[in-house]
C-alpha atoms as a PDB file:
ATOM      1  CA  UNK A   1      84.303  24.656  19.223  1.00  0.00           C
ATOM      2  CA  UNK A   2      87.961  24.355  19.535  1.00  0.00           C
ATOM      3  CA  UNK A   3      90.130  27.244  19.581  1.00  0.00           C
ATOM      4  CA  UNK A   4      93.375  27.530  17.476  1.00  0.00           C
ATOM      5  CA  UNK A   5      96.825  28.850  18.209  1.00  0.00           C
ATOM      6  CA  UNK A   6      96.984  32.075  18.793  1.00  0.00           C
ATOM      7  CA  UNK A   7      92.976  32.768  18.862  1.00  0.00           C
ATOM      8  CA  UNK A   8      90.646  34.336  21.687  1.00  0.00           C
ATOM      9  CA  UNK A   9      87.611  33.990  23.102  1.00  0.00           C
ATOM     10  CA  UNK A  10      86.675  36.941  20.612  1.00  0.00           C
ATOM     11  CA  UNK A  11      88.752  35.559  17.520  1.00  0.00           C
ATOM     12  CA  UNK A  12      86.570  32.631  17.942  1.00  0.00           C
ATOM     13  CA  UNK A  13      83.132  34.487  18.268  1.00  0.00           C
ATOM     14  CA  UNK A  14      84.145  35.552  14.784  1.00  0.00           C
ATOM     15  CA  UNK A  15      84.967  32.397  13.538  1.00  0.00           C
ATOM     16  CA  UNK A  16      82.148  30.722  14.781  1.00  0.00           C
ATOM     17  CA  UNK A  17      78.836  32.783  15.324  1.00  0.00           C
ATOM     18  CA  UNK A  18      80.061  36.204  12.909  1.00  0.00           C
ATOM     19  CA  UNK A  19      80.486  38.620  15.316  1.00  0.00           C
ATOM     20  CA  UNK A  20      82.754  39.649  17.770  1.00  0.00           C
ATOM     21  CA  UNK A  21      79.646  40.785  19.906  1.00  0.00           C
ATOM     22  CA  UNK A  22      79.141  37.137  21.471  1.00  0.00           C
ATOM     23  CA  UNK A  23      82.883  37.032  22.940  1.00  0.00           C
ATOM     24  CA  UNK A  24      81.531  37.998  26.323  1.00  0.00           C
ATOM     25  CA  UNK A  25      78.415  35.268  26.836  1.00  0.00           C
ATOM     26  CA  UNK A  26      80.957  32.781  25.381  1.00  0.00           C
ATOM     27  CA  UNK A  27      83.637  34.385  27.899  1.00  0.00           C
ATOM     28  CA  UNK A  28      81.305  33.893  30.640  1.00  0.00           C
ATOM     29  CA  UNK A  29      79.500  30.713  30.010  1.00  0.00           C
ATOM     30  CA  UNK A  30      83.024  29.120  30.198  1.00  0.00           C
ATOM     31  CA  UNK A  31      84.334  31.724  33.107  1.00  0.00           C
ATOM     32  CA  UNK A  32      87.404  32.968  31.466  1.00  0.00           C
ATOM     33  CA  UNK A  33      88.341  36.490  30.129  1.00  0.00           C
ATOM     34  CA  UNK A  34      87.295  37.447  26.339  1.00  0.00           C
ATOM     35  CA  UNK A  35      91.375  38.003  25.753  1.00  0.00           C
ATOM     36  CA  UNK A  36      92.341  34.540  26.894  1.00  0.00           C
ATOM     37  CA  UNK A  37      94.256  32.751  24.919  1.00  0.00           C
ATOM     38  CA  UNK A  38      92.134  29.606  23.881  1.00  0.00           C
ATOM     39  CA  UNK A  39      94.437  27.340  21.758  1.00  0.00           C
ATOM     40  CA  UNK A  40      93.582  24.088  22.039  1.00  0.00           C
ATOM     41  CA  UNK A  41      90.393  24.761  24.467  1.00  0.00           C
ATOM     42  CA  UNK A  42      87.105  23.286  23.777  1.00  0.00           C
ATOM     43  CA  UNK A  43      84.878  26.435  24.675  1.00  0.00           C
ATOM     44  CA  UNK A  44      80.886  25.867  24.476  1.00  0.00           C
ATOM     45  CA  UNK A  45      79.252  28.063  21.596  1.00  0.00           C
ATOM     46  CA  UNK A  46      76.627  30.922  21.304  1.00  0.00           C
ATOM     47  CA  UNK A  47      73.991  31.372  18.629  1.00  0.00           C
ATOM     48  CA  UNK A  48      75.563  32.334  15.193  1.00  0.00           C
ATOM     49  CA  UNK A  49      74.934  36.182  14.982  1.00  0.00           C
ATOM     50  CA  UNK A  50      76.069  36.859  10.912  1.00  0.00           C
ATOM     51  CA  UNK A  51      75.271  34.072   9.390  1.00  0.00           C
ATOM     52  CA  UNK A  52      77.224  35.896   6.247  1.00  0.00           C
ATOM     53  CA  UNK A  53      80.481  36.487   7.823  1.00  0.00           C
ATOM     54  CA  UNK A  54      80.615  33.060   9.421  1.00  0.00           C
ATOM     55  CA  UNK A  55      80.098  31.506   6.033  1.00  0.00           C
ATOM     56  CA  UNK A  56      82.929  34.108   4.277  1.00  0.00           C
ATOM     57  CA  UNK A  57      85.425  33.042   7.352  1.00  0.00           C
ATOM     58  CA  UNK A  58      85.004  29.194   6.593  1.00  0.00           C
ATOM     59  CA  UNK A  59      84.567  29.773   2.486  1.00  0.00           C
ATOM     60  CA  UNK A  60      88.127  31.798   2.646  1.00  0.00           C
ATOM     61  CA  UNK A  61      89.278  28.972   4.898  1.00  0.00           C
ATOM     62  CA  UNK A  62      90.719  31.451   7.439  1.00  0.00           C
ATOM     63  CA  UNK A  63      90.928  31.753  10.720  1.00  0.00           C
ATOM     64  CA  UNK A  64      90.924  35.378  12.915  1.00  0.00           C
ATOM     65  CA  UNK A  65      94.130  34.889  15.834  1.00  0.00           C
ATOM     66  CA  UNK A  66      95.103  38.379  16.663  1.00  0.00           C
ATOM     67  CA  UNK A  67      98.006  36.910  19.864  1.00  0.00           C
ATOM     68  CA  UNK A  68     101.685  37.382  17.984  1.00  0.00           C
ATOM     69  CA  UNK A  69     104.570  38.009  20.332  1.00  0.00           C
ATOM     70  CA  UNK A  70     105.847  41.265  20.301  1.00  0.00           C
ATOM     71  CA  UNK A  71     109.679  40.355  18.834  1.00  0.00           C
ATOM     72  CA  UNK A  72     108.102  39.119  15.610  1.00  0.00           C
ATOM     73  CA  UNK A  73     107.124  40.572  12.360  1.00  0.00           C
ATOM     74  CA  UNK A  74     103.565  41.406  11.829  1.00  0.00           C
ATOM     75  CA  UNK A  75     102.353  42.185   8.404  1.00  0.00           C
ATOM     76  CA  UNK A  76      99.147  44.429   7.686  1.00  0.00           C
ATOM     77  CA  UNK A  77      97.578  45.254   4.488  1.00  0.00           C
ATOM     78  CA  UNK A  78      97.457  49.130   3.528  1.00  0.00           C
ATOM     79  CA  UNK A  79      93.939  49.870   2.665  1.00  0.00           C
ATOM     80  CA  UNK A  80      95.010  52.445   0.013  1.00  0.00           C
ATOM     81  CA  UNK A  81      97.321  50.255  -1.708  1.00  0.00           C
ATOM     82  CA  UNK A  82      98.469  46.663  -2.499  1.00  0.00           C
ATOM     83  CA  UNK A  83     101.677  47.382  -0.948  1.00  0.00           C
ATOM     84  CA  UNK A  84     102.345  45.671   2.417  1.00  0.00           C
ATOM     85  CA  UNK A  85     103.322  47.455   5.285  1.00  0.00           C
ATOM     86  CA  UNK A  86     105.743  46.103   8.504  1.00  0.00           C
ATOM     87  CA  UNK A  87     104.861  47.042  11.767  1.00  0.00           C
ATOM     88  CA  UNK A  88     107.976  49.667  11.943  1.00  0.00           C
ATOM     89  CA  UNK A  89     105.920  51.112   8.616  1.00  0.00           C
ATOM     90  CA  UNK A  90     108.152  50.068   6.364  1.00  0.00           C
ATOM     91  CA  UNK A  91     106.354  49.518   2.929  1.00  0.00           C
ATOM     92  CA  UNK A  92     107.160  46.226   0.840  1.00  0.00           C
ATOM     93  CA  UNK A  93     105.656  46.769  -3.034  1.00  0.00           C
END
């Protein structure tokens, strides 16, 4: 498995076996830390752990990457609402 921009070791655990649970045997089968950055790394894979999730994530065609620099603008979704909310809690409608 090949790790995208912005993804770690745990981003890809999601992506690929379902679960964030197998970060840490993927971490340490290819001795780095789960938080590393792995863009562009080929990392060797655990055993798929929700088969359901891993289906939704490549259905959906989306990939988890939670790195973002801290100068730019990171959207989240309101869970009570539609609206979207900046990371200074602004809310866009």
């Amino acid at each position: 498995m090949t790790g995208r921009d912005r993804q770690t070791v745990a981003d890809m655990a999601v992506e690929h076996c379902g679960s964030a649970e197998p970060a840490f045997a993927i971490a340490r089968r290819n001795g780095i830390a789960i938080d590393t950055e792995v863009a562009g790394m080929e990392l060797m894979e655990e055993p798929v752990a929700d088969r359901r999730i891993k289906d939704y994530i490549a259905t959906a065609g989306v990939s988890p990457a939670n790195l973002y620099e801290a100068d730019e603008d990171v959207l989240t979704t309101d869970d009570e609402s539609e609206n979207v909310v900046t990371e200074d809690e602004e809310t866009i409608s």
